[in-house]
N, C-alpha and C. Protein backbone atom coordinates (compact mmCIF):
# COMPACT_ATOMS: atom_id res chain seq x y z
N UNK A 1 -2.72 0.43 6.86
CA UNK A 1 -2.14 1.61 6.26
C UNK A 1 -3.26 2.60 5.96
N UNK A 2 -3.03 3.99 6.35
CA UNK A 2 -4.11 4.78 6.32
C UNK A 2 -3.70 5.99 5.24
N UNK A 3 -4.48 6.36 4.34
CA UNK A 3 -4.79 7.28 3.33
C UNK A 3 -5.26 8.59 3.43
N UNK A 4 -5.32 9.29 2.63
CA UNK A 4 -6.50 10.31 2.33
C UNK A 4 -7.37 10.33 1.11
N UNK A 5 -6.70 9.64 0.65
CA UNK A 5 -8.28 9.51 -0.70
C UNK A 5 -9.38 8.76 -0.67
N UNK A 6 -8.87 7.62 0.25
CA UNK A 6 -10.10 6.48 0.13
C UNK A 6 -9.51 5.96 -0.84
N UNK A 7 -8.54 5.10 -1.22
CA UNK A 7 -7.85 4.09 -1.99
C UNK A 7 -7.71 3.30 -1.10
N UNK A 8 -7.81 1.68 -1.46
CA UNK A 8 -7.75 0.54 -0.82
C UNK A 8 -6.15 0.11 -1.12
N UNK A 9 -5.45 1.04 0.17
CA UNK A 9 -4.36 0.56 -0.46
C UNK A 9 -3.47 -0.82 0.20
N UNK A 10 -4.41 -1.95 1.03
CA UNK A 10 -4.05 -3.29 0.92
C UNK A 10 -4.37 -3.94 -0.24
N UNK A 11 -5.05 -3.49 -1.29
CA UNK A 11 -5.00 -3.81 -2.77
C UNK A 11 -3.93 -3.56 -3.48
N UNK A 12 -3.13 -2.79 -3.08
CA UNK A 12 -2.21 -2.17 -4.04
C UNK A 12 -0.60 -3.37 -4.20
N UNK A 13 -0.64 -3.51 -5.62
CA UNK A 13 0.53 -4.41 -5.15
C UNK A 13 2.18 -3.89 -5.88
N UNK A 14 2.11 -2.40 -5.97
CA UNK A 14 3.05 -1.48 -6.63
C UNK A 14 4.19 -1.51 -5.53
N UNK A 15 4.30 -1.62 -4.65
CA UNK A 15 5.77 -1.45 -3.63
C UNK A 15 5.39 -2.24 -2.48
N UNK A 16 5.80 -2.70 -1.70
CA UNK A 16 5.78 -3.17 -0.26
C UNK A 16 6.88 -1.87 0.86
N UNK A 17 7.20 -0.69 0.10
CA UNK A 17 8.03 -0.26 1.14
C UNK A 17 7.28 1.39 1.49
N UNK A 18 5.74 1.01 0.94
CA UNK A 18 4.52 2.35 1.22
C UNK A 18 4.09 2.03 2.40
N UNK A 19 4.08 3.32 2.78
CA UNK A 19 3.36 3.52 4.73
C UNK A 19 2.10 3.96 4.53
N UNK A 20 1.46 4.50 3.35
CA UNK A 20 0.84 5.47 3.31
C UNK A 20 0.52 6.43 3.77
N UNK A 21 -0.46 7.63 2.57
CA UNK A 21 0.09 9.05 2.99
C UNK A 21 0.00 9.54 4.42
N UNK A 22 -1.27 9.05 5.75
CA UNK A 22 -1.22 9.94 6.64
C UNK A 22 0.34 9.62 7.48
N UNK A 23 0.86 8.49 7.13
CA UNK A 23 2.15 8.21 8.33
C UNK A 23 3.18 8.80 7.11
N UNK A 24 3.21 9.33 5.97
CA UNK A 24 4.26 9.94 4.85
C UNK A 24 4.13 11.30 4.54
N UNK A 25 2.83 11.62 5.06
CA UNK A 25 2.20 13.70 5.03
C UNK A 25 2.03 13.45 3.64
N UNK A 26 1.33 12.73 2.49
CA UNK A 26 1.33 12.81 1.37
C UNK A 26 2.35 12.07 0.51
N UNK A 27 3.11 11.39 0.82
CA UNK A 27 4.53 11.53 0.02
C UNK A 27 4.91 10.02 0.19
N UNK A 28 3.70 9.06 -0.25
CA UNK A 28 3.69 7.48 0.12
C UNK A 28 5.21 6.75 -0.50
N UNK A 29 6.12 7.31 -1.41
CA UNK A 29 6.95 6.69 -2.09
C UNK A 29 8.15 7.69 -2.46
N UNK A 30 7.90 8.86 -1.60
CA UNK A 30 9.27 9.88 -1.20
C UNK A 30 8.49 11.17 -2.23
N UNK A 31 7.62 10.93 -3.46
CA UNK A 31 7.32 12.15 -3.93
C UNK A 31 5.89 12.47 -3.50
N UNK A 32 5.31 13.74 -4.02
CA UNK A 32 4.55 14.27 -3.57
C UNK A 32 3.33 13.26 -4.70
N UNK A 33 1.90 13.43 -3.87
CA UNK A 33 0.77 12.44 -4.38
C UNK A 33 -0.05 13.55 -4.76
N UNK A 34 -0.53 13.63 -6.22
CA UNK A 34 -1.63 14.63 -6.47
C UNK A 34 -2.91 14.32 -5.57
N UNK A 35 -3.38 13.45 -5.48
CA UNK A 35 -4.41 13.92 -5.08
C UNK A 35 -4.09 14.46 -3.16
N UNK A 36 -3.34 13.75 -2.55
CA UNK A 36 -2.61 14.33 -1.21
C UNK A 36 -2.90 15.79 -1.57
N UNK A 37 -1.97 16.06 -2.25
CA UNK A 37 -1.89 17.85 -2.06
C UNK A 37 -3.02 18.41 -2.49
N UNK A 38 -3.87 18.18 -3.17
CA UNK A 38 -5.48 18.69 -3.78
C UNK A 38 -6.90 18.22 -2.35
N UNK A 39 -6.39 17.09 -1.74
CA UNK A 39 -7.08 16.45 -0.32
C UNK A 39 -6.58 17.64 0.65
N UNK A 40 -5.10 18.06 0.77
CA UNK A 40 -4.89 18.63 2.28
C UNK A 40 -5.48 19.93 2.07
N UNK A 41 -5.47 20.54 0.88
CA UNK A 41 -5.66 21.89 0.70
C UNK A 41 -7.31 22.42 0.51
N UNK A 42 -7.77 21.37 -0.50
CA UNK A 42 -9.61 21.73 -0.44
C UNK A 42 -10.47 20.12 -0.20
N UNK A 43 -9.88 19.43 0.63
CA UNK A 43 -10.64 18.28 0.80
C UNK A 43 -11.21 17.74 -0.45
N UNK A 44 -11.67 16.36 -0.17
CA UNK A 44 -12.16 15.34 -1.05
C UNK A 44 -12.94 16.28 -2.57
N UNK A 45 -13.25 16.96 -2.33
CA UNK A 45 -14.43 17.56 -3.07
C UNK A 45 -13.74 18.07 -4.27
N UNK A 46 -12.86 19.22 -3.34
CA UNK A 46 -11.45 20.14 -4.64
C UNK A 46 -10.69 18.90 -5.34
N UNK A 47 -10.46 17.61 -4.78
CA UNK A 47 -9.70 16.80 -5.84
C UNK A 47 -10.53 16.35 -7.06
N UNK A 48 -11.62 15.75 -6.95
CA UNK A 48 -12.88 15.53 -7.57
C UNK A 48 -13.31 16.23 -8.80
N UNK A 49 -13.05 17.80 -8.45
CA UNK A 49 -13.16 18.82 -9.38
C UNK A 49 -12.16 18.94 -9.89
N UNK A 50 -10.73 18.66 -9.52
CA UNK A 50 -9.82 18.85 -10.51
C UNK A 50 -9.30 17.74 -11.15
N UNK A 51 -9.94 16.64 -10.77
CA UNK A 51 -10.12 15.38 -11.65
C UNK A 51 -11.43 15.26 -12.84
N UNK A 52 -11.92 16.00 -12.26
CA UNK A 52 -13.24 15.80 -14.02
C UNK A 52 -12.62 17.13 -14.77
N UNK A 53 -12.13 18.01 -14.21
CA UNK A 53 -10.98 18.86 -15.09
C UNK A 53 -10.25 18.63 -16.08
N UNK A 54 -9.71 17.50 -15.42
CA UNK A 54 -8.57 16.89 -16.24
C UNK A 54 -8.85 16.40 -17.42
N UNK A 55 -10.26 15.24 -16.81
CA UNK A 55 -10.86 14.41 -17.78
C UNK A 55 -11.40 15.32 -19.03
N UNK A 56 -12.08 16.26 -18.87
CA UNK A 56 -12.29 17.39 -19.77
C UNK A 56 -10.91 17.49 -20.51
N UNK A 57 -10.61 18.22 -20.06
CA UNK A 57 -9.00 18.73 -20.86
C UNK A 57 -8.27 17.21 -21.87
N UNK A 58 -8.98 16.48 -21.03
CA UNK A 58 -7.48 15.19 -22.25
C UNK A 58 -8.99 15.24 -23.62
N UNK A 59 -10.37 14.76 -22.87
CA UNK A 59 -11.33 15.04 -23.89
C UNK A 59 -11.33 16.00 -24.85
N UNK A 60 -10.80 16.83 -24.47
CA UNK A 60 -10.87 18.16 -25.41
C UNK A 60 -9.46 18.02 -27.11
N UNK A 61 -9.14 17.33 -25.90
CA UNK A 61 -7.30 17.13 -27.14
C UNK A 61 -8.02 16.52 -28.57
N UNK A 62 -9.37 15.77 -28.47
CA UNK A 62 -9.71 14.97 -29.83
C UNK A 62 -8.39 14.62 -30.70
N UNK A 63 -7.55 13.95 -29.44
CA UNK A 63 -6.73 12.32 -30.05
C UNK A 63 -7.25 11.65 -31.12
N UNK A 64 -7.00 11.60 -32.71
CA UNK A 64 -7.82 10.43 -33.65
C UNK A 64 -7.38 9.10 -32.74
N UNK A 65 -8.23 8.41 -32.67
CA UNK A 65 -7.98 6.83 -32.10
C UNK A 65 -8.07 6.78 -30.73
N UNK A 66 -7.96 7.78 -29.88
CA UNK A 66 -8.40 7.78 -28.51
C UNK A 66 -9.71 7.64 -28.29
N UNK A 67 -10.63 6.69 -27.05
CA UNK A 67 -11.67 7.01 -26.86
C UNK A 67 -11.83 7.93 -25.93
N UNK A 68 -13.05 8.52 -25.97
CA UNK A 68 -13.63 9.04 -24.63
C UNK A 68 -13.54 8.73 -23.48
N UNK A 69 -12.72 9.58 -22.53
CA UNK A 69 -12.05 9.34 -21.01
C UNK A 69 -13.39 9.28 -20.24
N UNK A 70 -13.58 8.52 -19.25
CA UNK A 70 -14.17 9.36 -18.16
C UNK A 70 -13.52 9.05 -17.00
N UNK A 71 -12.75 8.39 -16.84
CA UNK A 71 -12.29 8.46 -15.02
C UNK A 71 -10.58 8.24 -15.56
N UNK A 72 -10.40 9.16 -14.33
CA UNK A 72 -8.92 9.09 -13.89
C UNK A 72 -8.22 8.14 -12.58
N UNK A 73 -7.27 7.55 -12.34
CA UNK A 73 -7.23 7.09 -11.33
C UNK A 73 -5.62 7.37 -11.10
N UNK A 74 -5.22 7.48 -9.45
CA UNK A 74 -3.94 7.46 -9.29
C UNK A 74 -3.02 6.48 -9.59
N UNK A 75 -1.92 6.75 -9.98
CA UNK A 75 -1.07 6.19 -10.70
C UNK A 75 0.64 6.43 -9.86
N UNK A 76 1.30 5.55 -9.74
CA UNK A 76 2.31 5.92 -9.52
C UNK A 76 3.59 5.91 -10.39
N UNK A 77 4.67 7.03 -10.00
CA UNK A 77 5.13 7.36 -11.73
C UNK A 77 6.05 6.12 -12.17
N UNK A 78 6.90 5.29 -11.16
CA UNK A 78 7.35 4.37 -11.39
C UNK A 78 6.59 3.19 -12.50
N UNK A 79 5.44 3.18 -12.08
CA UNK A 79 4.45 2.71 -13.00
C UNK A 79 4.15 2.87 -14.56
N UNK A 80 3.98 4.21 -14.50
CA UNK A 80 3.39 5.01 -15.82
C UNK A 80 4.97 5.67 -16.66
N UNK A 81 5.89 5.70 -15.85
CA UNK A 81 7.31 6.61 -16.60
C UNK A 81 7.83 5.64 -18.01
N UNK A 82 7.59 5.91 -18.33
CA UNK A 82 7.99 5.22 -19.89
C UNK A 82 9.50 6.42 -20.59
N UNK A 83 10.00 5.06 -20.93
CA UNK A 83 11.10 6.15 -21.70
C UNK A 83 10.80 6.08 -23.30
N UNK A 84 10.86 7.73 -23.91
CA UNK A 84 10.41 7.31 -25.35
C UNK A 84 11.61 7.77 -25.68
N UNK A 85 11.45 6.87 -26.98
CA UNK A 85 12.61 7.00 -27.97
C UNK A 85 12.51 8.37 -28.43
N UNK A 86 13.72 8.89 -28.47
CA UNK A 86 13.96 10.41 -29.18
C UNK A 86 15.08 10.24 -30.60
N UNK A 87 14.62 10.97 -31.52
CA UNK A 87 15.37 10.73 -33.09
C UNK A 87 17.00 10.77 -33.09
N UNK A 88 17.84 10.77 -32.00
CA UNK A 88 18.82 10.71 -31.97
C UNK A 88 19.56 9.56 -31.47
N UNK A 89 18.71 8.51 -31.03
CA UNK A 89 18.48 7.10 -30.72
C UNK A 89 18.49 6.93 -29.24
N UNK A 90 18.32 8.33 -28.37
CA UNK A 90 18.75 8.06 -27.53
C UNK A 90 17.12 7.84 -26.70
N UNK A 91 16.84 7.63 -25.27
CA UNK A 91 15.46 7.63 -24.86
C UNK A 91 15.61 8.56 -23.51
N UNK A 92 14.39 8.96 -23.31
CA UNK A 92 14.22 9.55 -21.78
C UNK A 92 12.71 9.70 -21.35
N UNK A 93 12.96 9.58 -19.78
CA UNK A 93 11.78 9.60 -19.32
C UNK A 93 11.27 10.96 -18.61
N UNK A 94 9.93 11.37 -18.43
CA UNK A 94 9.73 13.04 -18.57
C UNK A 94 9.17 12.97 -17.05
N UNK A 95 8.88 11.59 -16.22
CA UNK A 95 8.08 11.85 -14.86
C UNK A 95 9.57 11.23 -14.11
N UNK A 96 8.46 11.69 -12.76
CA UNK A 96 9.37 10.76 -11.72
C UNK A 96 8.86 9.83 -10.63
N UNK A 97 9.35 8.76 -10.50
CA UNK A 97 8.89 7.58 -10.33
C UNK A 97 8.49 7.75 -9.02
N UNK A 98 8.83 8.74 -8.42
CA UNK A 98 8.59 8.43 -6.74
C UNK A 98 7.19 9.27 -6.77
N UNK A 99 6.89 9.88 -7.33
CA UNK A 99 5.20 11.23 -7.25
C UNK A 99 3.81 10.24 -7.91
N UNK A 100 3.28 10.56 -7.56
CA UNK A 100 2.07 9.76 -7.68
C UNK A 100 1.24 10.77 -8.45
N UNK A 101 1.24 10.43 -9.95
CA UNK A 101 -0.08 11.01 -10.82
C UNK A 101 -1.06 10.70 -10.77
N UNK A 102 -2.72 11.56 -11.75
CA UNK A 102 -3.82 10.56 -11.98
C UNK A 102 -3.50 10.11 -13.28
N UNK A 103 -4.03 9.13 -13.88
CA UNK A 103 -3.93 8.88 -15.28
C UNK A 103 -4.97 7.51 -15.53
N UNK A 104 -4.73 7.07 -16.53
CA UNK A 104 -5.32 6.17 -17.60
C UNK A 104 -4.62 5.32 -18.67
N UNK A 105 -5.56 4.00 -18.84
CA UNK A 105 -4.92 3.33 -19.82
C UNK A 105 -6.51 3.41 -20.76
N UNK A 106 -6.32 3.06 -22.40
CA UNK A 106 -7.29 3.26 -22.99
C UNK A 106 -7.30 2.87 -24.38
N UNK A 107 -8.01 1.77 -24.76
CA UNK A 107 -7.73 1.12 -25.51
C UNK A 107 -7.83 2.09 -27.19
N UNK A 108 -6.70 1.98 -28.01
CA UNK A 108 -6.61 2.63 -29.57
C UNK A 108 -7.93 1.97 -30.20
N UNK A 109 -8.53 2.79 -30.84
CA UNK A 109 -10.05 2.84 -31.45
C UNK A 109 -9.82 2.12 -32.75
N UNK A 110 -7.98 2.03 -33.13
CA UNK A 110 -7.72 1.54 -34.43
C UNK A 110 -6.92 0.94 -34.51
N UNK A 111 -6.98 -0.45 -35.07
CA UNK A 111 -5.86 -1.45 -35.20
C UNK A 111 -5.20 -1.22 -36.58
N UNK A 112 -3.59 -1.37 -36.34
CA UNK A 112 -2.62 -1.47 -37.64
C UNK A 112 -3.13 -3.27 -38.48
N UNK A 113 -2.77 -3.09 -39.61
CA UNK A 113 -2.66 -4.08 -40.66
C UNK A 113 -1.91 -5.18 -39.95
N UNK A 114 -1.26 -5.52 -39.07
CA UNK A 114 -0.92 -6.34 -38.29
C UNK A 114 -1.75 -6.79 -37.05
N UNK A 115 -2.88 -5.62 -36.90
CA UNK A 115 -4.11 -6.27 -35.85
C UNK A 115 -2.99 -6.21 -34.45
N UNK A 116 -2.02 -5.85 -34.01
CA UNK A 116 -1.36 -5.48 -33.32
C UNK A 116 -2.41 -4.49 -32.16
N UNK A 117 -2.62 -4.93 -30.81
CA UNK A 117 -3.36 -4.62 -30.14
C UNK A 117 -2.33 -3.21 -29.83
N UNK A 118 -3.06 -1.57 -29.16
CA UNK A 118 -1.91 -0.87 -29.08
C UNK A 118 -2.84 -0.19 -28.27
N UNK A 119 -2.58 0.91 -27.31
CA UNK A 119 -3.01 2.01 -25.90
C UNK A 119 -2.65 3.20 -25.86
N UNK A 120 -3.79 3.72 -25.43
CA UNK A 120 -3.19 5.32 -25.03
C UNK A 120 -2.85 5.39 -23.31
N UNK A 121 -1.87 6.24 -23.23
CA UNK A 121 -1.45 6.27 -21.81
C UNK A 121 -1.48 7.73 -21.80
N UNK A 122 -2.58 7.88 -20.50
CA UNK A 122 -2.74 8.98 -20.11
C UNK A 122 -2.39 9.47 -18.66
N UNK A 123 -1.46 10.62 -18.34
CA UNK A 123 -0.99 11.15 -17.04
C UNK A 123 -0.86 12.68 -17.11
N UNK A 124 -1.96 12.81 -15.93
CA UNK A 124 -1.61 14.13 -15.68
C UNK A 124 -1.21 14.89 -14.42
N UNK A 125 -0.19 16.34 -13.98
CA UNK A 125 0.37 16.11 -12.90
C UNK A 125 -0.73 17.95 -12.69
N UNK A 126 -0.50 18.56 -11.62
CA UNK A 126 -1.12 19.92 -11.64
C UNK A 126 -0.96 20.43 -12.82
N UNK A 127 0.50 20.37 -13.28
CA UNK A 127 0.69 21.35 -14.69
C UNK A 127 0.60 21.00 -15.93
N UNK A 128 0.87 19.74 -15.98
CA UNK A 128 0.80 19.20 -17.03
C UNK A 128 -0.53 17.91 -17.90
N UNK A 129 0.04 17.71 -19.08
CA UNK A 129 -1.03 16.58 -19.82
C UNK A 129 0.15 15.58 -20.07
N UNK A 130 -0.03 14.65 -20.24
CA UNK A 130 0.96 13.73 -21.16
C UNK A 130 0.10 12.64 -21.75
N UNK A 131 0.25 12.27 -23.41
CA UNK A 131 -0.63 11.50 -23.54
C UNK A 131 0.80 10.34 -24.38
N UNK A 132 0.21 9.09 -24.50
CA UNK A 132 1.64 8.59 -25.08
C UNK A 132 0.61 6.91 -25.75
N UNK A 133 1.44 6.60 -26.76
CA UNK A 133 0.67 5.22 -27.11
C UNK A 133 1.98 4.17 -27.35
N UNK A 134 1.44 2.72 -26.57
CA UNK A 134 2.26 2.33 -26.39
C UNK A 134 1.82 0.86 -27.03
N UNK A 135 2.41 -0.35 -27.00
CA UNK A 135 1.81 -2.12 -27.22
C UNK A 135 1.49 -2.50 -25.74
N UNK A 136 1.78 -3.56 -26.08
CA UNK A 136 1.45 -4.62 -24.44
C UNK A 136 2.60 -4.16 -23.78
N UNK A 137 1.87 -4.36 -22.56
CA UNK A 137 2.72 -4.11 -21.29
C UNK A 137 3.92 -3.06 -21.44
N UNK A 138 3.58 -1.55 -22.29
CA UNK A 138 4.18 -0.82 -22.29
C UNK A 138 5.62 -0.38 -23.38
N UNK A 139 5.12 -1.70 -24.26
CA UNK A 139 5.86 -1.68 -25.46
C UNK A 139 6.23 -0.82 -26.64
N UNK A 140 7.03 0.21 -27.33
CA UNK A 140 7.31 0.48 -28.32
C UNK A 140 6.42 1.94 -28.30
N UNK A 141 6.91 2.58 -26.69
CA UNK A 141 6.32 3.24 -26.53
C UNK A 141 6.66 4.70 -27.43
N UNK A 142 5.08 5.78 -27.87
CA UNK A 142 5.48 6.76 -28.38
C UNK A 142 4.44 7.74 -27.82
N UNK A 143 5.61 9.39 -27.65
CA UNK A 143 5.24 10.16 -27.32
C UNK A 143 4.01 11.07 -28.44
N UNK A 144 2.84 11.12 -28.10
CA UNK A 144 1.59 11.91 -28.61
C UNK A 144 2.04 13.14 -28.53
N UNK A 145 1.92 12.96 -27.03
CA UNK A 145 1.36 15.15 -27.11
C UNK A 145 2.01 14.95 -25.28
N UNK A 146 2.36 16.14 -25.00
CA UNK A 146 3.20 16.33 -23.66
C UNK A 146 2.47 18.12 -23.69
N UNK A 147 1.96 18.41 -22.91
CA UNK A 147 1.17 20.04 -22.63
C UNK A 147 1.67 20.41 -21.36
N UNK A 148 1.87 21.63 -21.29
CA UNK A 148 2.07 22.19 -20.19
C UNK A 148 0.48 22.96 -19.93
N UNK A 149 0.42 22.93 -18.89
CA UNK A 149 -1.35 23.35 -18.77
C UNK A 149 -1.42 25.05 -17.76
């Protein structure tokens, strides 16, 4: 299976029904792949730059309890889409599972009185930030901060 980023994607064990992007034009899982569209338009280099961009920009948010980002990696949204609870009991999710973000997982700088291990989840798409903290394996998830950029 052949790429454009240079991802090893016989490592990848997120779907078995990916062709990858050069046999999908970008679009390994029906949505569009950030870094695809940042690769076709200014090559390896323009994605690069708008990935330490990013990393800047979530750095800049000074999250209490977040550490210091430095790498982003692609993500697919099926992966990262978390539904958060909203005060009316109801939940929803803000990505879509088929587009491929960059993002991050990152361990909370501060444990609750229960020593309860807990994460920041970080995804970002061209326009947006989303930062969210969640438990294990995506548990009791809550929305931080959602930016339009």
């Amino acid at each position: 299976m052949e790429n454009l980023c240079g991802a090893n994607c016989k490592e990848c064990n997120f779907r078995n029904d990916c062709r990858g992007c050069l046999a999908t034009k970008g679009k390994p899982f029906g949505g569009k792949c950030i870094a695809a569209e940042y690769i076709k338009v200014g090559g390896k280099k323009a994605f690069e730059m708008f990935k330490q961009q990013i990393i800047a920009e979530f750095n800049a948010l000074h999250i209490e309890g977040m550490p210091k980002i430095d790498s982003l990696y692609c993500l697919c949204g099926f992966f990262v889409n978390l539904e958060y609870p909203l005060p009316n009991g109801k939940t929803v999710k803000l990505l879509d599972d088929k587009q491929v973000y960059l993002g991050t997982q990152a361990p909370s700088l501060f444990a609750d009185e229960d020593n309860i291990e807990r994460c920041y989840g970080l995804v970002a798409g061209a326009d947006f930030l989303l930062v969210s903290e969640y438990g294990v394996n995506g548990s009791d998830p809550e929305l931080i901060m959602y930016k339009k950029r």
